[in-house]
Every structure is written in C-alpha cells, then in structure tokens.
N, C-alpha and C. Protein backbone atom coordinates (compact mmCIF):
# COMPACT_ATOMS: atom_id res chain seq x y z
N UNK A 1 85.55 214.79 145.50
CA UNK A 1 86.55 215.08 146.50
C UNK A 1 86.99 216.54 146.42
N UNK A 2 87.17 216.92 145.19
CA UNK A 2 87.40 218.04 145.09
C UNK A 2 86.37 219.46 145.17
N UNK A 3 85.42 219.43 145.65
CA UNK A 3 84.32 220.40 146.15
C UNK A 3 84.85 220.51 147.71
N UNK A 4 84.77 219.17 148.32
CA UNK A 4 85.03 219.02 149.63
C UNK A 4 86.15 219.95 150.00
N UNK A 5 87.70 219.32 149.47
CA UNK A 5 88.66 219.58 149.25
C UNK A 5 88.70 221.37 149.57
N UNK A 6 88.13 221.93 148.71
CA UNK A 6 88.35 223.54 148.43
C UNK A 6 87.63 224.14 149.38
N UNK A 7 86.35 223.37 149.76
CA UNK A 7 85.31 224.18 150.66
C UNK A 7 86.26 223.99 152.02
N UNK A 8 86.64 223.01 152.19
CA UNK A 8 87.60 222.90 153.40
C UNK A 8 88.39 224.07 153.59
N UNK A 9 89.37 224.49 152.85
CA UNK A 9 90.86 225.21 152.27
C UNK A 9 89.95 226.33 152.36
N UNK A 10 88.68 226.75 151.66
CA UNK A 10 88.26 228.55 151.86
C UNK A 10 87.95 228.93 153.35
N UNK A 11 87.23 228.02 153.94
CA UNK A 11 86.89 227.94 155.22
C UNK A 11 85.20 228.84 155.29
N UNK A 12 84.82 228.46 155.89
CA UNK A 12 83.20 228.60 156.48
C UNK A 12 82.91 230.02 156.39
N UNK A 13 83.91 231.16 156.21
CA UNK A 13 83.44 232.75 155.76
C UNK A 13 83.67 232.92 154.46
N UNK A 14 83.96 232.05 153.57
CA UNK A 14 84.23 231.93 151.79
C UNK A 14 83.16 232.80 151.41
N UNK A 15 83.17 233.72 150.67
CA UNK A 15 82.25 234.75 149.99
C UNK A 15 81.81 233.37 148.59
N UNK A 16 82.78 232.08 148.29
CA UNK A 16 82.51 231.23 147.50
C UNK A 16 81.45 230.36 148.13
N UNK A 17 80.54 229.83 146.72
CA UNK A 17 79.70 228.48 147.50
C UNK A 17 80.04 227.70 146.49
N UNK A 18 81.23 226.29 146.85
CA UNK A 18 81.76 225.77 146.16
C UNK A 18 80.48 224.11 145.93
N UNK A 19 80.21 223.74 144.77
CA UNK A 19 79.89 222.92 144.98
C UNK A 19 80.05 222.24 143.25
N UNK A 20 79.13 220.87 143.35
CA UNK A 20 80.17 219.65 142.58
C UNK A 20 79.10 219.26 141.86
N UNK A 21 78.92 218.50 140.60
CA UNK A 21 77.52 217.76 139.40
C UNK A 21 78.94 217.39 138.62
N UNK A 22 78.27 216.41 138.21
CA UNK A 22 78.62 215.28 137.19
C UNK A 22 78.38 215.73 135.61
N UNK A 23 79.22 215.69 135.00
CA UNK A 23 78.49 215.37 133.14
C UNK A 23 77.84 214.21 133.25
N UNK A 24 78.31 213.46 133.45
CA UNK A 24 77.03 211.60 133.72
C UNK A 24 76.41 211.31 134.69
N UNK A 25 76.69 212.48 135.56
CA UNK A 25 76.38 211.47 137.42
C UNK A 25 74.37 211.28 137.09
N UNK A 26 74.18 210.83 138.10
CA UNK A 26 72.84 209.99 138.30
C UNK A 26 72.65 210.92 139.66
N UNK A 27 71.80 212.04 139.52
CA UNK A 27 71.96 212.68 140.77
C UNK A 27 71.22 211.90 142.06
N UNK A 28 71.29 212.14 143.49
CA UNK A 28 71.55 211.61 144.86
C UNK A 28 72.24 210.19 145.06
N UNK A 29 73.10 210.07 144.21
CA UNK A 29 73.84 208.62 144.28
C UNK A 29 75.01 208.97 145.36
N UNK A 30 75.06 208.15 146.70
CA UNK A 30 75.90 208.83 147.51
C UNK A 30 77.69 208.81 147.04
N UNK A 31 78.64 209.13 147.56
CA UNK A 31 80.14 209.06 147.23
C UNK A 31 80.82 207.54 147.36
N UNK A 32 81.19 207.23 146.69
CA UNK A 32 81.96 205.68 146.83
C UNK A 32 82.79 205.71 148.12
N UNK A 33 82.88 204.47 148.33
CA UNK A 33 83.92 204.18 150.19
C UNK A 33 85.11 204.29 149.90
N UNK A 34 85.81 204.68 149.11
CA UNK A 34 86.70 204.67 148.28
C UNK A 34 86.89 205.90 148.51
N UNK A 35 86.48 206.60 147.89
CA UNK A 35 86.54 208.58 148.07
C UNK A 35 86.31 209.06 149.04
N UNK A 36 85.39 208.11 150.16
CA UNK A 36 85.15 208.67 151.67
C UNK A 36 86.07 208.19 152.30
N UNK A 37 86.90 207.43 152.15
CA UNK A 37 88.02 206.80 152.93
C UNK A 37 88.72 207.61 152.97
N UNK A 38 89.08 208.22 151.52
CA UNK A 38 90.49 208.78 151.22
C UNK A 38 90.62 210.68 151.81
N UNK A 39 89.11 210.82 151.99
CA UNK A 39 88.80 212.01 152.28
C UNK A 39 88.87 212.13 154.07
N UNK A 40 88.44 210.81 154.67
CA UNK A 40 88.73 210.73 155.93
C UNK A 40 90.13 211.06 156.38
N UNK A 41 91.05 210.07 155.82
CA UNK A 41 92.28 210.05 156.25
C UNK A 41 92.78 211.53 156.16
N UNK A 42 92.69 212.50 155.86
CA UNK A 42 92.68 214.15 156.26
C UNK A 42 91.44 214.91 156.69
N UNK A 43 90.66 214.41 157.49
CA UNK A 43 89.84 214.60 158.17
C UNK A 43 88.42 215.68 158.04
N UNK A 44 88.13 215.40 156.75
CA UNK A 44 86.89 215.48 155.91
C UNK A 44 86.00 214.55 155.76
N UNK A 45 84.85 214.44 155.75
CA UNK A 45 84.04 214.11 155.93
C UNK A 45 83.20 214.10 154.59
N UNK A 46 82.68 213.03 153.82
CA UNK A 46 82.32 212.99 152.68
C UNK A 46 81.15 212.14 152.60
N UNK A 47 80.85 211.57 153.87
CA UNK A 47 79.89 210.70 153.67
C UNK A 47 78.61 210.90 153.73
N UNK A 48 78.21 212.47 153.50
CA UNK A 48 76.69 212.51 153.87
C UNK A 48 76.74 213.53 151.72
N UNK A 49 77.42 213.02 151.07
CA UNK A 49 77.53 213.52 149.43
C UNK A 49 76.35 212.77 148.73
N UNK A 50 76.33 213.61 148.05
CA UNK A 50 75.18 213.06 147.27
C UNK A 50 75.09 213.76 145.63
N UNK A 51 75.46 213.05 145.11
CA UNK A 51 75.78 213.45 143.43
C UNK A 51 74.62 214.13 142.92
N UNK A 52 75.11 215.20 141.42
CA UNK A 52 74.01 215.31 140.88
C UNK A 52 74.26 216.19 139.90
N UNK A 53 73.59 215.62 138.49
CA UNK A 53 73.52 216.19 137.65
C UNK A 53 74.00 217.32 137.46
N UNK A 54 74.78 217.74 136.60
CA UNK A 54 75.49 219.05 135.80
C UNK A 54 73.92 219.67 135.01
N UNK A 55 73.43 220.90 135.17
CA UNK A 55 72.28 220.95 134.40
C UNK A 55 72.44 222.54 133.98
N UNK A 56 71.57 223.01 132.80
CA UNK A 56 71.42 224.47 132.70
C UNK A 56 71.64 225.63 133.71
N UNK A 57 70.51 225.30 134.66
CA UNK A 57 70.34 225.93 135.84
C UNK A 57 71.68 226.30 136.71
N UNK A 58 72.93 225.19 137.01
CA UNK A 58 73.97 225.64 137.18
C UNK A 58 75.04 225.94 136.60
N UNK A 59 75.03 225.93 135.17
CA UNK A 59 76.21 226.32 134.18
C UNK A 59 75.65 227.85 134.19
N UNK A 60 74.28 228.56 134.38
CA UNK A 60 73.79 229.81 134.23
C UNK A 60 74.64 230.28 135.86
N UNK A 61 74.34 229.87 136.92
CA UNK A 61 74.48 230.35 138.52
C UNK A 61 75.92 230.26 137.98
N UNK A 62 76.66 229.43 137.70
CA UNK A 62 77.84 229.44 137.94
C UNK A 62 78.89 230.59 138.17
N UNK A 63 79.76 231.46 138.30
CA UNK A 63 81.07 232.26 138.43
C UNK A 63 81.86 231.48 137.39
N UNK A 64 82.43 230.71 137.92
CA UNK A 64 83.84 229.86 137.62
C UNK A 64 83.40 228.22 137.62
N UNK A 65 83.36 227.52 136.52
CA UNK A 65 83.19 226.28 136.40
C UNK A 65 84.42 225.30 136.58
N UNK A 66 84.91 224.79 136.94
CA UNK A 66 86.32 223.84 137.42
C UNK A 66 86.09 222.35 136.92
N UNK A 67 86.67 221.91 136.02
CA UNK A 67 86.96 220.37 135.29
C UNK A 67 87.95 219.77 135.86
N UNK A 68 88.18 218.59 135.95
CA UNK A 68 89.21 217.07 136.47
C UNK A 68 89.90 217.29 134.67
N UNK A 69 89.45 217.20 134.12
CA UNK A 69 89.61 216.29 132.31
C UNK A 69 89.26 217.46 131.55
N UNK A 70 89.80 217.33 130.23
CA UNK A 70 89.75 218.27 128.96
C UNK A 70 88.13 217.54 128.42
N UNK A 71 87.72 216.19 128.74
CA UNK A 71 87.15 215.76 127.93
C UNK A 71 85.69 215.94 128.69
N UNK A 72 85.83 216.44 130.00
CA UNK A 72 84.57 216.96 130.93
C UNK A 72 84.05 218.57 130.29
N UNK A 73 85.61 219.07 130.38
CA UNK A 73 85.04 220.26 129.69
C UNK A 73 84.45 220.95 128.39
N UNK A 74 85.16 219.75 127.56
CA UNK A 74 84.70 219.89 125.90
C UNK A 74 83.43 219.46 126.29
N UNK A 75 82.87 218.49 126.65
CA UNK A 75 81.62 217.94 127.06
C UNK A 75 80.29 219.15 127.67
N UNK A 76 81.06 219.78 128.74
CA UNK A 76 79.82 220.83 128.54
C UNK A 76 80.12 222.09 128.54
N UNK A 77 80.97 222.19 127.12
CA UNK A 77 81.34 223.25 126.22
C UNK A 77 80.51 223.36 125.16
N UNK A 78 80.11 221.64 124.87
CA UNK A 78 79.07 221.67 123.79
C UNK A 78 77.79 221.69 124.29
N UNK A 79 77.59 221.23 125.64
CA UNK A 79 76.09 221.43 125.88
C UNK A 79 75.72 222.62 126.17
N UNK A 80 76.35 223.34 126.91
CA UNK A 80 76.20 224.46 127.05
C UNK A 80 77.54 225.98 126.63
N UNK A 81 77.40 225.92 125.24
CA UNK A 81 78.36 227.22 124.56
C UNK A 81 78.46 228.50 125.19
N UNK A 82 77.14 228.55 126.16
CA UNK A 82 77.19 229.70 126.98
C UNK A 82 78.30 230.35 128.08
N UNK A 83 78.91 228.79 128.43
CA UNK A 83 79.95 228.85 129.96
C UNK A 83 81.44 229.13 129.15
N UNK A 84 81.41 229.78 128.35
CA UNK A 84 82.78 229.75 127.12
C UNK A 84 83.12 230.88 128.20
N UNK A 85 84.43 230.63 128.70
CA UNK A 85 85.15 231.82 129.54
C UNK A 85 85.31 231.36 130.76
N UNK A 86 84.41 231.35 131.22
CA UNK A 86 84.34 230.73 132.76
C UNK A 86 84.41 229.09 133.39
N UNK A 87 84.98 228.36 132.28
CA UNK A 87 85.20 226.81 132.63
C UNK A 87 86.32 226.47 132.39
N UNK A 88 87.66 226.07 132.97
CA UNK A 88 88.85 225.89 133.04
C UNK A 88 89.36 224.06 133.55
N UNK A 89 89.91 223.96 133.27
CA UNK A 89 90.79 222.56 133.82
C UNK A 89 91.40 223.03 135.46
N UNK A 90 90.88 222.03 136.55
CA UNK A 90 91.80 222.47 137.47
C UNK A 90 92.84 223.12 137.56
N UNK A 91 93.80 221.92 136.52
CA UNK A 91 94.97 222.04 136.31
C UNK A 91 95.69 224.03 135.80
N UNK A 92 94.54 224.35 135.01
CA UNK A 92 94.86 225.75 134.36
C UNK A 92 94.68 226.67 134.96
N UNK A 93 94.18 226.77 136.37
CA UNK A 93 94.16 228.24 137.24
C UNK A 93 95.43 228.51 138.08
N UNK A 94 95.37 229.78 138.20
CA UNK A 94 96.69 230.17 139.50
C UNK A 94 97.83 230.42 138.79
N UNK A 95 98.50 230.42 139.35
CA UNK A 95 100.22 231.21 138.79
C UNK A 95 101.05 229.97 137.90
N UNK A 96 100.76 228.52 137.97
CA UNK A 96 101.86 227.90 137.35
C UNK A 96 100.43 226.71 136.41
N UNK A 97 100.09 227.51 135.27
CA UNK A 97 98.58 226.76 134.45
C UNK A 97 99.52 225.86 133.65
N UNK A 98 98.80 224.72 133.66
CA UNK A 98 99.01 223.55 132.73
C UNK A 98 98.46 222.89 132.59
N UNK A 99 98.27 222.45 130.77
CA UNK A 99 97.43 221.79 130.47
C UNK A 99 97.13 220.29 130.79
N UNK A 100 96.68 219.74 131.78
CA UNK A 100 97.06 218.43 132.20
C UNK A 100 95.31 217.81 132.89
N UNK A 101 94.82 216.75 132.42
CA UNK A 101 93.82 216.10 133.49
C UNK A 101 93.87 215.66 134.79
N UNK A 102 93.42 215.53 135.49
CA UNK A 102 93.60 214.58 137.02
C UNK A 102 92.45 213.59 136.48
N UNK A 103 92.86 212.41 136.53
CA UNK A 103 91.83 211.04 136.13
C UNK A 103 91.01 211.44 137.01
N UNK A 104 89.75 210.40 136.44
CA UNK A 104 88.36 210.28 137.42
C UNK A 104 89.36 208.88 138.01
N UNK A 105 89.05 208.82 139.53
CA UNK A 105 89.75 207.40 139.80
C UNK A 105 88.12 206.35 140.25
N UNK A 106 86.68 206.83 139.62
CA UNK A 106 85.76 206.00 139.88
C UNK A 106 86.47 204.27 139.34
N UNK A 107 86.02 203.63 140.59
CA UNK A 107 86.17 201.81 140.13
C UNK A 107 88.03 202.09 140.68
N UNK A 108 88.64 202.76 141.12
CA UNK A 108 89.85 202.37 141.54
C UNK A 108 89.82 202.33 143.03
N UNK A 109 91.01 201.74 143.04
CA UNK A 109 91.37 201.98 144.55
C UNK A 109 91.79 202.61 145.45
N UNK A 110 91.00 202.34 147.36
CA UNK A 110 91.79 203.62 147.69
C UNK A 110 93.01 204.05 147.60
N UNK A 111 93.52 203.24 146.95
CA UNK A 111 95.58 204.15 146.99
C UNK A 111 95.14 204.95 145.98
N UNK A 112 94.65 204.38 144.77
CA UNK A 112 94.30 205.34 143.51
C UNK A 112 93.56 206.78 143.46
N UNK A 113 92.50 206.47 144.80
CA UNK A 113 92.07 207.65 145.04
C UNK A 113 92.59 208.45 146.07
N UNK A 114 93.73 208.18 147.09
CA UNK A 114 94.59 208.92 147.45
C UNK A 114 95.53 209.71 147.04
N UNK A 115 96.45 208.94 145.89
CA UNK A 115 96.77 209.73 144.81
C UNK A 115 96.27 211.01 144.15
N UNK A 116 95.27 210.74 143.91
CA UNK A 116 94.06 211.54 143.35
C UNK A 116 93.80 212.60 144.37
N UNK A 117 93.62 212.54 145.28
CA UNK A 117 93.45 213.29 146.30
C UNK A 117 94.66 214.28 146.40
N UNK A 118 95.45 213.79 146.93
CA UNK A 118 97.03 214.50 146.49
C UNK A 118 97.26 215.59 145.65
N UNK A 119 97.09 214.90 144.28
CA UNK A 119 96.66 215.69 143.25
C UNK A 119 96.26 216.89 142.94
N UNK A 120 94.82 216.32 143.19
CA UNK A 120 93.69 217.63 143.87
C UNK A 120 94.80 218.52 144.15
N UNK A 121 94.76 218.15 145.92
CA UNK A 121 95.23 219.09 147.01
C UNK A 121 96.63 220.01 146.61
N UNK A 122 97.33 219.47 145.61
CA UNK A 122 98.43 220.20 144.72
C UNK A 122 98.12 221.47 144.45
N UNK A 123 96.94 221.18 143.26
CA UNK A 123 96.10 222.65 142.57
C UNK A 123 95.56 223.24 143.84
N UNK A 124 95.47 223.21 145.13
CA UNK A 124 94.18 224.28 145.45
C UNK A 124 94.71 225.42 145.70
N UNK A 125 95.72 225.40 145.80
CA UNK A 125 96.40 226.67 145.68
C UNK A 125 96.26 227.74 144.79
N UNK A 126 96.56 227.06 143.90
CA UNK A 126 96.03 227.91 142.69
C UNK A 126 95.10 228.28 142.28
N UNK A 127 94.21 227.33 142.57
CA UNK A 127 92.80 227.73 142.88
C UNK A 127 92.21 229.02 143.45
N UNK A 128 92.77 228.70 144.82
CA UNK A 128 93.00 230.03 145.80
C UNK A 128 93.15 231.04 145.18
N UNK A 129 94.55 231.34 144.51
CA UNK A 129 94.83 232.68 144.20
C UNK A 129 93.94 232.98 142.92
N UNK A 130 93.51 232.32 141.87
CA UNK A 130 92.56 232.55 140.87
C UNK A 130 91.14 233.23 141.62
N UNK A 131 90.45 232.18 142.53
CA UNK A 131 89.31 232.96 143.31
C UNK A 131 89.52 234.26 143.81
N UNK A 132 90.87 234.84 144.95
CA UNK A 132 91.05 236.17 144.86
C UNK A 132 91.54 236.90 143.90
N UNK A 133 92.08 236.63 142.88
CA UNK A 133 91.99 237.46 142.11
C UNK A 133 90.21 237.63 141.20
N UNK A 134 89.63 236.99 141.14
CA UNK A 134 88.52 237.01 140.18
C UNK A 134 87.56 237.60 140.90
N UNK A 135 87.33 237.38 142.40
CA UNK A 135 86.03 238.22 143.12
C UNK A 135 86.20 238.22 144.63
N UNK A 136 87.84 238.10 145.20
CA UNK A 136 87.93 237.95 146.74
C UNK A 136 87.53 236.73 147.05
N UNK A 137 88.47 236.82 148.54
CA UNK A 137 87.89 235.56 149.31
C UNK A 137 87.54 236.55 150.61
C-alpha cells in the first residue's frame, strides 16, 4: 500500500521511482482484496500489484530503502550490510522521527488495513520532506 500510497502523493513528474519487494514475498503474487479495497476507498488503484522479492539487485539500485518494522529492517541489514545508511523505518524520516513499526496487517481485516492505511498516509509527509531534502522532488 505504501509504494502506491507515495507514488500517488509525488505525482507522475517525481524525479523518484518509488517501488515495493518483500523480505518473504513470493514474487508475482497479486495484492490481497483486503489492501485493494482499502486502497480503493481513496481512489487508488492496486489491483493490477504484483509482489516480489527484495533481492541484491535492488538493495544495490536503491537511493533510500523504507521499512513498515524494525524487524524488516534488521532482516535486510543482515542480508545485505551494504544498505547500512540508506534504510530507515517509515516511521524515522522527516521532521518529527520515531522509533515506531506500522504492523504488516497481512490475514487482517479491511478495517485493519484501513487503519494501516491511515497510518501510512500519516508518515508521507515526512517522507516528502526527507526525499527533498536528500535529492529533490
């Protein structure tokens, strides 16, 4: 949700190419009805997603790596020691950083993943101002 989310918010001239992989995902597994629901109801469109693998190849491309969980990022902190600097907790970019997770809400419901959504949509702000400060929007 949260790739969607931001690519929305930069808008279609973003000097960013925001996009999303799993530490576990099973890549082309499409988005749960659950997360496309919740993404509808603010008028995004999620249903043509298709998961996929976190791999070398994009921890190297990467700029700025963005985590949900402390325990996503310790995760490929150890697989890859290289992204040390450039991988943060949502929660820790922008003017007001704190150390905090946003759950995975996989297997919940859509209220759970509305919530979640919410959430998200809290940080992108901060988001925002981290991206212009680090390389323009």
């Amino acid at each position: 949700m949260a790739e969607y989310m931001l690519r929305e918010k930069l808008g279609a001239k973003s000097i960013w190419d925001v996009s999303s992989a799993g530490t576990s995902a099973i890549s082309g597994m499409p988005a749960s009805s659950p997360a496309i629901e919740a993404l509808s109801e603010i008028g995004i469109d999620l249903s043509r997603h298709e998961s996929r693998e976190f791999t070398a190849a994009l921890a190297k491309k990467a700029d700025v790596i963005v985590t949900m969980t402390r325990g996503h990022r310790d995760q490929l902190l150890r697989r890859f020691p290289e992204i040390k600097g450039k991988v943060f907790l949502l929660k820790e970019l922008g003017t007001a950083p704190v150390a905090g997770d946003i759950e995975d809400p996989i297997g919940m419901s859509v209220e759970e993943y509305c919530r979640i959504r919410d959430e998200i949509a809290a940080e992108l702000p901060d988001v925002m101002v981290y991206l212009h400060q680090t390389g323009g929007l």
